[in-house]
Protein backbone atom coordinates (compact mmCIF):
# COMPACT_ATOMS: atom_id res chain seq x y z
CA UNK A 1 29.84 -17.83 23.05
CA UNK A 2 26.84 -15.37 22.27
CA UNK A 3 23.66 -17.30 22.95
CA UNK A 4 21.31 -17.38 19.31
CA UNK A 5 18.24 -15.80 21.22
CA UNK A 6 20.39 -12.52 21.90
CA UNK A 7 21.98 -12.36 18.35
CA UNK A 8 20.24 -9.09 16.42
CA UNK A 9 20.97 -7.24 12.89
CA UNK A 10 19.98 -4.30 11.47
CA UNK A 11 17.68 -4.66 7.92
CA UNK A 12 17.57 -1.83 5.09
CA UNK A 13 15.27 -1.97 2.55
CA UNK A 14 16.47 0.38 -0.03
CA UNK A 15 13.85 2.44 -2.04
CA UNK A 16 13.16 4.62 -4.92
CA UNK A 17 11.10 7.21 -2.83
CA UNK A 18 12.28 6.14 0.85
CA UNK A 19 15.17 4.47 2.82
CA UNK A 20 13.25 1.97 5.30
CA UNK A 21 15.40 0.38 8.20
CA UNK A 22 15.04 -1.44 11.27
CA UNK A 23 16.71 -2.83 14.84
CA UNK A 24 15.80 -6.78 14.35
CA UNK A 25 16.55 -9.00 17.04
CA UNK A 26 16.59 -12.78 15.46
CA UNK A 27 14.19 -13.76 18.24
CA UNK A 28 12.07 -10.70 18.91
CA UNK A 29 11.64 -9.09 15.37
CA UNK A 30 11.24 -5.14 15.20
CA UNK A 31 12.41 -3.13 18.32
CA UNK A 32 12.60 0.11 16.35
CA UNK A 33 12.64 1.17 12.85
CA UNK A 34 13.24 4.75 11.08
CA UNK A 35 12.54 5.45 7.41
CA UNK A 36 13.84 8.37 5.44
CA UNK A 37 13.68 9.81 2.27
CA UNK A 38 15.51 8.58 -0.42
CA UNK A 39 17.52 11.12 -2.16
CA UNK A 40 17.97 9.71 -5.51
CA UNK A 41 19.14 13.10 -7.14
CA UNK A 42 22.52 12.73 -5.31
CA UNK A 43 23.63 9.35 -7.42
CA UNK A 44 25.36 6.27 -5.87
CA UNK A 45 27.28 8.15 -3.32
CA UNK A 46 25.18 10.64 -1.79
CA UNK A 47 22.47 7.86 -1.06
CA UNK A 48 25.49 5.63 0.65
CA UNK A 49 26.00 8.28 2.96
CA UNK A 50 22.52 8.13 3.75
CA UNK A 51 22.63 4.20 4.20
CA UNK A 52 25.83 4.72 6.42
CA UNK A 53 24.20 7.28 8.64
CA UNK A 54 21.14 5.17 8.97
CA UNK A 55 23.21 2.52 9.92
CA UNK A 56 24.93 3.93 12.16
CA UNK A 57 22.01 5.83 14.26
CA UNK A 58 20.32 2.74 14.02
CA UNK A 59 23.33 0.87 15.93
CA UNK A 60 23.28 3.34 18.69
CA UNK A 61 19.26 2.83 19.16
CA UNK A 62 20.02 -1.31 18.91
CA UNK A 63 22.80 -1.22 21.54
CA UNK A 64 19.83 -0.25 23.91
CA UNK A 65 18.10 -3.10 23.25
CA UNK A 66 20.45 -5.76 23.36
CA UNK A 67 24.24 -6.71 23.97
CA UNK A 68 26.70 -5.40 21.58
CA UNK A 69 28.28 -8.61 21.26
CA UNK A 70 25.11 -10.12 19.84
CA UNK A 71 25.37 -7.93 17.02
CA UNK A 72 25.38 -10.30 13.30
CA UNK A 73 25.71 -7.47 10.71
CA UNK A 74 23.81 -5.29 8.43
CA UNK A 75 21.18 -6.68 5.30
CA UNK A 76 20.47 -4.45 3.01
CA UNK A 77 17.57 -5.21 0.41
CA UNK A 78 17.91 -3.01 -2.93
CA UNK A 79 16.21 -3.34 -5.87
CA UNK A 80 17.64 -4.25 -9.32
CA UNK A 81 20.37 -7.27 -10.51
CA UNK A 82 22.58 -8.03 -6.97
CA UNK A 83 25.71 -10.09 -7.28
CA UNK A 84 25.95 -11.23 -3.70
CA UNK A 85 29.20 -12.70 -3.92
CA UNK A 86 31.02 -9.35 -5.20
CA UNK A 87 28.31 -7.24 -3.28
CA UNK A 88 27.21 -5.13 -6.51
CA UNK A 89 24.42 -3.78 -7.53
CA UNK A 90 23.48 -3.10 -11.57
CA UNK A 91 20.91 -1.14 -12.98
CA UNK A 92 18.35 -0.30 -10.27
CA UNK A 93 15.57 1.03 -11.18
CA UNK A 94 13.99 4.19 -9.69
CA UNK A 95 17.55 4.87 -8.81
CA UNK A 96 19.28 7.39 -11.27
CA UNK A 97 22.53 7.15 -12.45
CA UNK A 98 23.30 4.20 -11.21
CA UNK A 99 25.24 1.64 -13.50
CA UNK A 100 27.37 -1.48 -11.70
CA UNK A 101 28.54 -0.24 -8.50
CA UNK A 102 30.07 -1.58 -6.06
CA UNK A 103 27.67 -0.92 -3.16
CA UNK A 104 29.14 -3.31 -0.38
CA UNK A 105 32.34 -1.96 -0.56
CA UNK A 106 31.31 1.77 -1.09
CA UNK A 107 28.72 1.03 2.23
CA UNK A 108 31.45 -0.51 4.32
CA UNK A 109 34.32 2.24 3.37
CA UNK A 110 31.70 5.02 4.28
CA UNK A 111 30.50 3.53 7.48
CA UNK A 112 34.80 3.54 8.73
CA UNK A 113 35.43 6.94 7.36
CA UNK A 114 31.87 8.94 8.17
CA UNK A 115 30.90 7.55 11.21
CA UNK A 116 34.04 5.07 12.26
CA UNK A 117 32.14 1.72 12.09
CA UNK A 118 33.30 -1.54 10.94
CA UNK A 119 30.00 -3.41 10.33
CA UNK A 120 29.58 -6.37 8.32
CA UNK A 121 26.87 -5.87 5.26
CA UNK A 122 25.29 -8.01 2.98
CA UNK A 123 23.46 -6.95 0.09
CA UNK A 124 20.36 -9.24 -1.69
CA UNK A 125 17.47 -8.06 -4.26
CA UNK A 126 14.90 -6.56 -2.59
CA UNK A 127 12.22 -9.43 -3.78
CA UNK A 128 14.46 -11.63 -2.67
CA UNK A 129 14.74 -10.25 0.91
CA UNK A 130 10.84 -9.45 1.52
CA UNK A 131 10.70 -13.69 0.77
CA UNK A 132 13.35 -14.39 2.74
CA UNK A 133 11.69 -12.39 5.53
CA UNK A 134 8.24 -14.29 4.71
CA UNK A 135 10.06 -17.25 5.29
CA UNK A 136 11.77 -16.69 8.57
CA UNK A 137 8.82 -14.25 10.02
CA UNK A 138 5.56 -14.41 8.00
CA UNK A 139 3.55 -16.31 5.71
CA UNK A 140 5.96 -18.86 4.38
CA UNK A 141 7.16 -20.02 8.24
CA UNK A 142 5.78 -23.54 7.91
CA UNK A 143 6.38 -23.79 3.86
CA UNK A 144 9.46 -25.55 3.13
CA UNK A 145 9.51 -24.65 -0.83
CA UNK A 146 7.39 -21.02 -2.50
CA UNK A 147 7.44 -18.21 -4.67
CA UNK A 148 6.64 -14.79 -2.88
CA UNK A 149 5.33 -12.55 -5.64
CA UNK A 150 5.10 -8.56 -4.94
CA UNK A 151 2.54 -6.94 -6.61
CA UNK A 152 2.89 -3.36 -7.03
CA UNK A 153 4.48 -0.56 -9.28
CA UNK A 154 6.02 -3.95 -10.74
CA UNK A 155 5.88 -7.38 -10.30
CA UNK A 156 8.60 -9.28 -8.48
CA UNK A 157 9.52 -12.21 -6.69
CA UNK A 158 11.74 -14.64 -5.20
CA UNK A 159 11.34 -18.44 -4.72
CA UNK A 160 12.75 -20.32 -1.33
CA UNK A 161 13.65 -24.03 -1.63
CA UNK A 162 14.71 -26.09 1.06
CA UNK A 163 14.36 -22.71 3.28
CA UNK A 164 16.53 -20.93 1.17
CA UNK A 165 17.30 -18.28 -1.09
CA UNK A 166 17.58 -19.33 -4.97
CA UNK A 167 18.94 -17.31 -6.53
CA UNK A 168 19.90 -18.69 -9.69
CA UNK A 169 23.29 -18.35 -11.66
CA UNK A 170 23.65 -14.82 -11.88
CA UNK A 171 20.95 -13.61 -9.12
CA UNK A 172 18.50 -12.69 -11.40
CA UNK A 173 16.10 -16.08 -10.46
CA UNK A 174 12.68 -15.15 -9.48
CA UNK A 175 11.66 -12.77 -11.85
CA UNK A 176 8.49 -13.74 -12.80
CA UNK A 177 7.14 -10.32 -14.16
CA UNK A 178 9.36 -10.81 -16.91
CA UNK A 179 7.55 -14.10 -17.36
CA UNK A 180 5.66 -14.00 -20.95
CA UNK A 181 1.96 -15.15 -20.58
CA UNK A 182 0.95 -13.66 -23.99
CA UNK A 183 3.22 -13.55 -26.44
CA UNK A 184 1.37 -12.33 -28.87
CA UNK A 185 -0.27 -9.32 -26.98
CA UNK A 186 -0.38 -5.66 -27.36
CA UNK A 187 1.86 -5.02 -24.31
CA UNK A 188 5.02 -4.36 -23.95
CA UNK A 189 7.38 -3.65 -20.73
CA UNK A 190 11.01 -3.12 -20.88
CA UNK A 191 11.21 -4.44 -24.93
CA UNK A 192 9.71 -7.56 -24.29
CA UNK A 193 6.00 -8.62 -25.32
CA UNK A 194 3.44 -9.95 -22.83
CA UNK A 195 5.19 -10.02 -19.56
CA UNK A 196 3.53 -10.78 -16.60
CA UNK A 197 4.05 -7.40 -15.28
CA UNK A 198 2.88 -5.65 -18.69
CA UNK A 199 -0.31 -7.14 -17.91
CA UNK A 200 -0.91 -6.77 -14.10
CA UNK A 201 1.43 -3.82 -13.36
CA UNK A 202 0.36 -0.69 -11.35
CA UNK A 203 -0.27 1.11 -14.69
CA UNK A 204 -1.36 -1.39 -16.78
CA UNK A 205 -4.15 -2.20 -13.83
CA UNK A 206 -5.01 1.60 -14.03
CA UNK A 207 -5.12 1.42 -18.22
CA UNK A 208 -7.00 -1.50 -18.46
CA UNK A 209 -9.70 0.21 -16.00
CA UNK A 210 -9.98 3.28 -17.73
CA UNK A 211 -10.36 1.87 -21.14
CA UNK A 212 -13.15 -0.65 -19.41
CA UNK A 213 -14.42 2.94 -18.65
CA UNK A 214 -13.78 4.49 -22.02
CA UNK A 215 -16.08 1.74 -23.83
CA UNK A 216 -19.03 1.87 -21.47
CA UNK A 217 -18.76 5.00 -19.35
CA UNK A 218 -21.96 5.00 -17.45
CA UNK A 219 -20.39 1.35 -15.96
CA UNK A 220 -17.88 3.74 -14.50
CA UNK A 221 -19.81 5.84 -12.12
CA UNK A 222 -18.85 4.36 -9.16
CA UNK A 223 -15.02 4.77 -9.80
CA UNK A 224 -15.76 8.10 -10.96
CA UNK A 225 -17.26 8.46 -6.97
CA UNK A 226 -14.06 7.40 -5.50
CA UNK A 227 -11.53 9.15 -7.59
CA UNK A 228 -13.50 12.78 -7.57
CA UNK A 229 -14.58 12.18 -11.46
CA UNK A 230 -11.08 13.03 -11.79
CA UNK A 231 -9.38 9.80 -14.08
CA UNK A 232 -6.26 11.48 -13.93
CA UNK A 233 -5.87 10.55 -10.03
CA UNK A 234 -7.35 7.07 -10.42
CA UNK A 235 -5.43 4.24 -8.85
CA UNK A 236 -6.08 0.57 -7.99
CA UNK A 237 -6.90 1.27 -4.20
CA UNK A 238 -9.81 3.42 -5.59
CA UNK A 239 -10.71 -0.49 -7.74
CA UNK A 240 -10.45 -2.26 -4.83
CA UNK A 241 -13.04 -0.17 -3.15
CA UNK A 242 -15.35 -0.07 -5.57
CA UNK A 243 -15.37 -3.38 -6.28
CA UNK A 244 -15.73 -4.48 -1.86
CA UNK A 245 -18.68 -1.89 -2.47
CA UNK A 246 -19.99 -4.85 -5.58
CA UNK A 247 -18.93 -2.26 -8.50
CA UNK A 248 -19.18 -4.85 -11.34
CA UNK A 249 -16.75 -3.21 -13.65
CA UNK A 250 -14.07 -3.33 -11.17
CA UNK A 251 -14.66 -6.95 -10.04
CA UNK A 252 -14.53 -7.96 -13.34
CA UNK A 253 -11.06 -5.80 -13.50
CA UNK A 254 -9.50 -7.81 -10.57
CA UNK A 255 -11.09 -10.96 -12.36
CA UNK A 256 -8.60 -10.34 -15.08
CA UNK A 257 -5.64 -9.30 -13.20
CA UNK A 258 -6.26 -12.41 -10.65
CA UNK A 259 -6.57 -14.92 -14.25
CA UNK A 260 -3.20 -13.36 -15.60
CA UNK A 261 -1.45 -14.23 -12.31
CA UNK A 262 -2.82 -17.43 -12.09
CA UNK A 263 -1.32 -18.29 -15.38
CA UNK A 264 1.70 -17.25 -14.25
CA UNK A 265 1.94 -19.14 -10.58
CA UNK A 266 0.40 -22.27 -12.95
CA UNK A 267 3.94 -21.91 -15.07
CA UNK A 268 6.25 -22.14 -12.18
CA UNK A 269 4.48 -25.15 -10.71
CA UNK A 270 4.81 -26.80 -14.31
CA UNK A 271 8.59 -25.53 -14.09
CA UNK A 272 9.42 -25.83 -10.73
CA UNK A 273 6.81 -27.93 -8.60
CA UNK A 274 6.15 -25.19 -6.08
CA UNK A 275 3.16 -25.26 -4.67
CA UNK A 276 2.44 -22.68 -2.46
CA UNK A 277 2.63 -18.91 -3.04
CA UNK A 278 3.04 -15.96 -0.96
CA UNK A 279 1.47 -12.69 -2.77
CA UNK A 280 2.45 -9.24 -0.80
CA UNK A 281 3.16 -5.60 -2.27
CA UNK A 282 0.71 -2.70 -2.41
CA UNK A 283 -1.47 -4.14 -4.98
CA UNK A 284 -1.91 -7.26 -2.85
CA UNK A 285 -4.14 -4.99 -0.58
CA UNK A 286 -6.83 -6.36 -2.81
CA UNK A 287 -6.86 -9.59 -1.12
CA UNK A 288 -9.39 -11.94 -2.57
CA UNK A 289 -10.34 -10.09 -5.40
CA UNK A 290 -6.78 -11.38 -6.83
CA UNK A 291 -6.30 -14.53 -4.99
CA UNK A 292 -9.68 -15.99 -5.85
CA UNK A 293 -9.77 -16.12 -9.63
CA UNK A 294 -5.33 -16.65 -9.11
CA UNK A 295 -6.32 -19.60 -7.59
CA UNK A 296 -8.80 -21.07 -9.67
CA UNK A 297 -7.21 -19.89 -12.90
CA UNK A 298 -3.99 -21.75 -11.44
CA UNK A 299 -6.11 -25.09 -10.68
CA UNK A 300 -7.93 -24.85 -14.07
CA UNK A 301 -4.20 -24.11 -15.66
CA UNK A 302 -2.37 -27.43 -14.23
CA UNK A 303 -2.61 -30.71 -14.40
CA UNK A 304 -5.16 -32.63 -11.80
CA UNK A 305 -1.58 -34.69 -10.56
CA UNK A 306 -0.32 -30.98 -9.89
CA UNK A 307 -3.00 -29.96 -7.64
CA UNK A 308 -2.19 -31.27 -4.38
CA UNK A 309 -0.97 -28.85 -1.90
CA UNK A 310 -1.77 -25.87 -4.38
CA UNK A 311 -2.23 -23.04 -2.45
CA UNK A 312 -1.95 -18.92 -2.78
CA UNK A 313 -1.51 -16.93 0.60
CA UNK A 314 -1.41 -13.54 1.44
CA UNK A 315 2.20 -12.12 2.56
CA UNK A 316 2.10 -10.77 6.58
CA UNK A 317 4.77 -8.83 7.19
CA UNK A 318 3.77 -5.74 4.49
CA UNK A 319 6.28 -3.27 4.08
CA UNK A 320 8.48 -4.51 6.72
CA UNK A 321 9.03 -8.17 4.86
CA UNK A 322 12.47 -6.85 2.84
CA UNK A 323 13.47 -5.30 6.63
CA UNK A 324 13.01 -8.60 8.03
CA UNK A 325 14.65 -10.63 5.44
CA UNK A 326 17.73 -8.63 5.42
CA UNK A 327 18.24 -8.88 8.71
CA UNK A 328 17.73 -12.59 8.77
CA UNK A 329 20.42 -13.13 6.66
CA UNK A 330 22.90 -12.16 9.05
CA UNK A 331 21.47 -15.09 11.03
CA UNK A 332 21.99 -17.77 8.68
């Protein structure tokens, strides 16, 4: 019987702009990892040939690592509605022309007839596989029950009870961008008013700086420093600097995107009792400038019997967290 410490996958985070995967061994993490571009213009199939020779020069690469025998599988992490059971994937976005299809299948034919593998794969949400990977490798290791959020073009996440995946009914649990903090506000993502994510998305973060800007202009020098006085190339790293370097119009940016996620995080402890958070994704690079006022706007938002254990940590494993947490659930 293969001994657990020798068992290894490989983990696939699937992307809108790149194809990230990795050689994961459940004991020693990342031994190698390759990322290539995605190429979205050539629809479901073209980018499962991709995933299949990834795969498969990623199996050659493992096999020096460990023993073949120790091989679990393939995870793959992708991003829109996953129905694990049936191994589909609906409506991704940043993926063109993609509907329902049967990824799993389509994966698993390609890999026998393109590169004559038989390899196990199991498919997850993307969100749902950087928490996982949190949970077995990063911030959430000694958290029993969280909600990873990823902050970035979007906002995503996936909650872990028990040290597991929920996943709710249809797979769709964990959503918490779509979560409506302001019902009655001006913005709107995807049809539906004062979402989480229509407030502290990537380009609401960049609106709501520039309009700052618009009303008081000379309060915008220092961003104008960082982004070449060009607003047109602005972005939230260029926020983030400016406000480490004490910009006051950008601290009291992040104060505002940090209050709207507190709100949110205070919800799901109201719903759900979790406690402890996990915040990763690009916009997460902000660090403190979010968690702070997250955290306090969460205390101030729950009741005092709610506050014990309350607590909002950065994620560890960056870009490699959905790598991680595919992988990992070939162990489980």
């Amino acid at each position: 019987m293969q001994r657990d410490m020798f068992r290894w996958a490989i983990g696939i985070d699937l992307g809108g702009t790149a194809i990230k995967g990795a050689v994961i061994g459940e004991q020693e993490g990342i031994v190698t990892e390759r990322t290539i571009p995605t190429d979205t213009a050539s629809g479901p199939e073209g980018i499962v040939e991709q995933l299949a020779g990834l795969i498969a020069a990623l199996k050659v690469q493992g096999a020096r690592f460990f023993d073949a025998s120790g091989f679990a599988g393939t995870g793959l992490g992708a991003p829109g509605a996953v129905n694990v059971s049936l191994g589909t994937l609906s409506y991704p976005p940043n993926l063109p022309g993609w509907t329902v299809f049967p990824l799993c299948d389509a994966l698993q034919n390609c890999l026998k007839e393109k590169e004559n593998l038989s390899v196990s794969v199991i498919l997850e949400n993307d969100a749902n596989a950087a928490a996982f990977g949190e949970a077995m490798y990063g911030a959430g290791k000694h958290f029993s029950d969280f909600l990873m959020v990823t902050l970035g073009t979007g906002v995503g996440g996936g909650i872990i009870l028990n040290r597991q995946l929920y996943r709710g009914a249809n797979g769709t649990a964990g959503e918490v961008g779509f979560m409506i903090v302001d019902y009655e506000g001006a913005h709107v993502h995807a049809g539906i008013r004062g979402t989480l994510e229509s407030l502290i998305g990537k380009e609401r973060i960049v609106e709501l700086a520039s309009g700052m800007i618009k009303e008081n202009p000379s309060a915008g020098h220092a961003v104008a420093e960082l982004c070449g006085h060009d607003f047109t190339r602005l972005s939230p790293r260029h926020l983030e600097h400016a406000a480490k370097q004490g910009d006051p119009l950008s601290l009291a940016l992040w104060q505002r995107v940090g209050e709207a996620l507190g709100v949110g995080l205070a919800n799901v402890t109201a719903l759900m009792d979790i406690r402890k958070f996990v915040i990763g994704g690009g916009i997460s690079a902000a660090g403190d400038l979010i968690i702070t006022p997250a955290f306090e706007r969460l205390r101030r938002s729950t009741l005092p019997s709610m506050h014990e254990g309350l607590d909002i940590v950065p994620a560890e494993l960056g870009n490699r967290a959905g790598m991680y947490g595919a992988a990992a659930l070939c162990f489980v």
